[in-house]
C-alpha atoms as a PDB file:
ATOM      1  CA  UNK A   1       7.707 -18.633   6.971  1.00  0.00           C
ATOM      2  CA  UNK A   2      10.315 -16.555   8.887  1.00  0.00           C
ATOM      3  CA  UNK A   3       9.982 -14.092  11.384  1.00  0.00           C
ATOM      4  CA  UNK A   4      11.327 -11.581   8.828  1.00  0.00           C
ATOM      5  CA  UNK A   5       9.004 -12.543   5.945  1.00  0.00           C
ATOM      6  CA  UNK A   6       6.338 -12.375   8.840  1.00  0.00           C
ATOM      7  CA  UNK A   7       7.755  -9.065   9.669  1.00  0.00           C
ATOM      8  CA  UNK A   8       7.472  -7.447   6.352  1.00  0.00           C
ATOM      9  CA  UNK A   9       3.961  -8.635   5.727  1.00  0.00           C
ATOM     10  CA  UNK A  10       2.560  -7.024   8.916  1.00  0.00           C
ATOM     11  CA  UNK A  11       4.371  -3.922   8.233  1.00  0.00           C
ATOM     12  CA  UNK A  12       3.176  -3.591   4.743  1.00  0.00           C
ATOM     13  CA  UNK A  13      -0.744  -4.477   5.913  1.00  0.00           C
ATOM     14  CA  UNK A  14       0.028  -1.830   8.520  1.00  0.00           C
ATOM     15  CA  UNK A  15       1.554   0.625   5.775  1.00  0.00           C
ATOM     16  CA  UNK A  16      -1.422  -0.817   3.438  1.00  0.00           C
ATOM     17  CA  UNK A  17      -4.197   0.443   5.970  1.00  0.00           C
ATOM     18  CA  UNK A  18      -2.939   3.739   7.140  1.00  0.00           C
ATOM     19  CA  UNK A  19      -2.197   4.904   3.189  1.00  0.00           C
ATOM     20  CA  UNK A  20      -6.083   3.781   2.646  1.00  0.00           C
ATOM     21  CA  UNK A  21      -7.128   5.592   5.417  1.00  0.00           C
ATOM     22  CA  UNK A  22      -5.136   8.562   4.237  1.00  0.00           C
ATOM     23  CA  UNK A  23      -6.702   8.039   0.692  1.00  0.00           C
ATOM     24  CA  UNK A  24     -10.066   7.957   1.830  1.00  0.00           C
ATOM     25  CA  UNK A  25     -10.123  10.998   3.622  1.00  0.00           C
ATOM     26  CA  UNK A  26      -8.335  12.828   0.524  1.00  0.00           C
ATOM     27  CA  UNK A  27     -11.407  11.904  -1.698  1.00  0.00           C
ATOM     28  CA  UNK A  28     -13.714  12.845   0.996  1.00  0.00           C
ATOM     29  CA  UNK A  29     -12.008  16.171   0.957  1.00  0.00           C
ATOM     30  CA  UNK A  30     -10.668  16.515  -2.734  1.00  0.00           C
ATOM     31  CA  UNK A  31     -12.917  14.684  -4.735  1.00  0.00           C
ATOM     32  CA  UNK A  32     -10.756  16.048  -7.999  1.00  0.00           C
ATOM     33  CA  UNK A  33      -7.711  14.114  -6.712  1.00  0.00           C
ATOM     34  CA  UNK A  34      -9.376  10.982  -6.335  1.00  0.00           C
ATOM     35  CA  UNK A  35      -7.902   9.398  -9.640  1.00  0.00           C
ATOM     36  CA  UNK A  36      -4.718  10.522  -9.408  1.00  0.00           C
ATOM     37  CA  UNK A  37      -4.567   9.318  -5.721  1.00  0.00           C
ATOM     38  CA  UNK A  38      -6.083   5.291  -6.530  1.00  0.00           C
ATOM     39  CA  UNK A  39      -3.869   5.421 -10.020  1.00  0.00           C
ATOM     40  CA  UNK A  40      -0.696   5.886  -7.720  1.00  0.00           C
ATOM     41  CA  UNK A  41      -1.886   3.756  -4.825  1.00  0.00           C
ATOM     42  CA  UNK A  42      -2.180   0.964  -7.193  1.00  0.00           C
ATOM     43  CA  UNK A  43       0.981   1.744  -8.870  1.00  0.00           C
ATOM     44  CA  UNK A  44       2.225   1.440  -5.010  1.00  0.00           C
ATOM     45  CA  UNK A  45       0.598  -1.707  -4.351  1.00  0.00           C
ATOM     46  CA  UNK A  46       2.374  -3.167  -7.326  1.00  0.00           C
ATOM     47  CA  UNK A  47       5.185  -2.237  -6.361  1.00  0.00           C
ATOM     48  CA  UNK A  48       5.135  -3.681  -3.122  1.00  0.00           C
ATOM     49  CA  UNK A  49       3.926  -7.172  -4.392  1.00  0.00           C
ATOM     50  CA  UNK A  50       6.994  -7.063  -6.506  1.00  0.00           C
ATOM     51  CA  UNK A  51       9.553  -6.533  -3.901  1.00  0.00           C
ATOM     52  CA  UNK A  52       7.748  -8.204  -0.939  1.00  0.00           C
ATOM     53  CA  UNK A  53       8.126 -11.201  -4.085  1.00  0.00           C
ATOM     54  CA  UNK A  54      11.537 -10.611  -4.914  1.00  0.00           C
ATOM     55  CA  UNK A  55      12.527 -10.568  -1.471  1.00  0.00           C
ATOM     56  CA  UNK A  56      10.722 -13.809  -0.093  1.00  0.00           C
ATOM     57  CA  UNK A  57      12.347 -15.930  -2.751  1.00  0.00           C
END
C-alpha cells in the first residue's frame, strides 16, 4: 500500500465519521429528514467506494 492510498483511506474514515456524527444529530433533531439523510449518505458511501476503487487500481 502507498502512503497516498494510505492517505485517502484515513481521510475518507475521517470524512466517514464526522458525516455520521453530523447525521446522527440531524435525526435526533429532525426525525422527518432521517430517510432522506441515510438514502443520500449511502448514495455517498457508494460513491466513495467507487472512486477510492478506481483510484487504487
Amino acid at each position: 500500500m502507498t502512503t497516498t492510498t494510505a492517505l485517502l483511506i484515513l481521510l475518507l474514515a475521517v470524512l466517514t465519521a464526522l458525516l455520521g456524527g453530523a447525521l446522527f444529530h440531524l435525526v435526533l433533531t429532525r426525525p422527518r429528514l432521517a430517510t432522506p439523510l441515510t438514502v443520500a449518505m449511502g448514495g455517498m458511501a457508494l460513491l466513495a467506494t467507487l472512486t477510492f476503487g478506481v483510484v487504487s487500481r
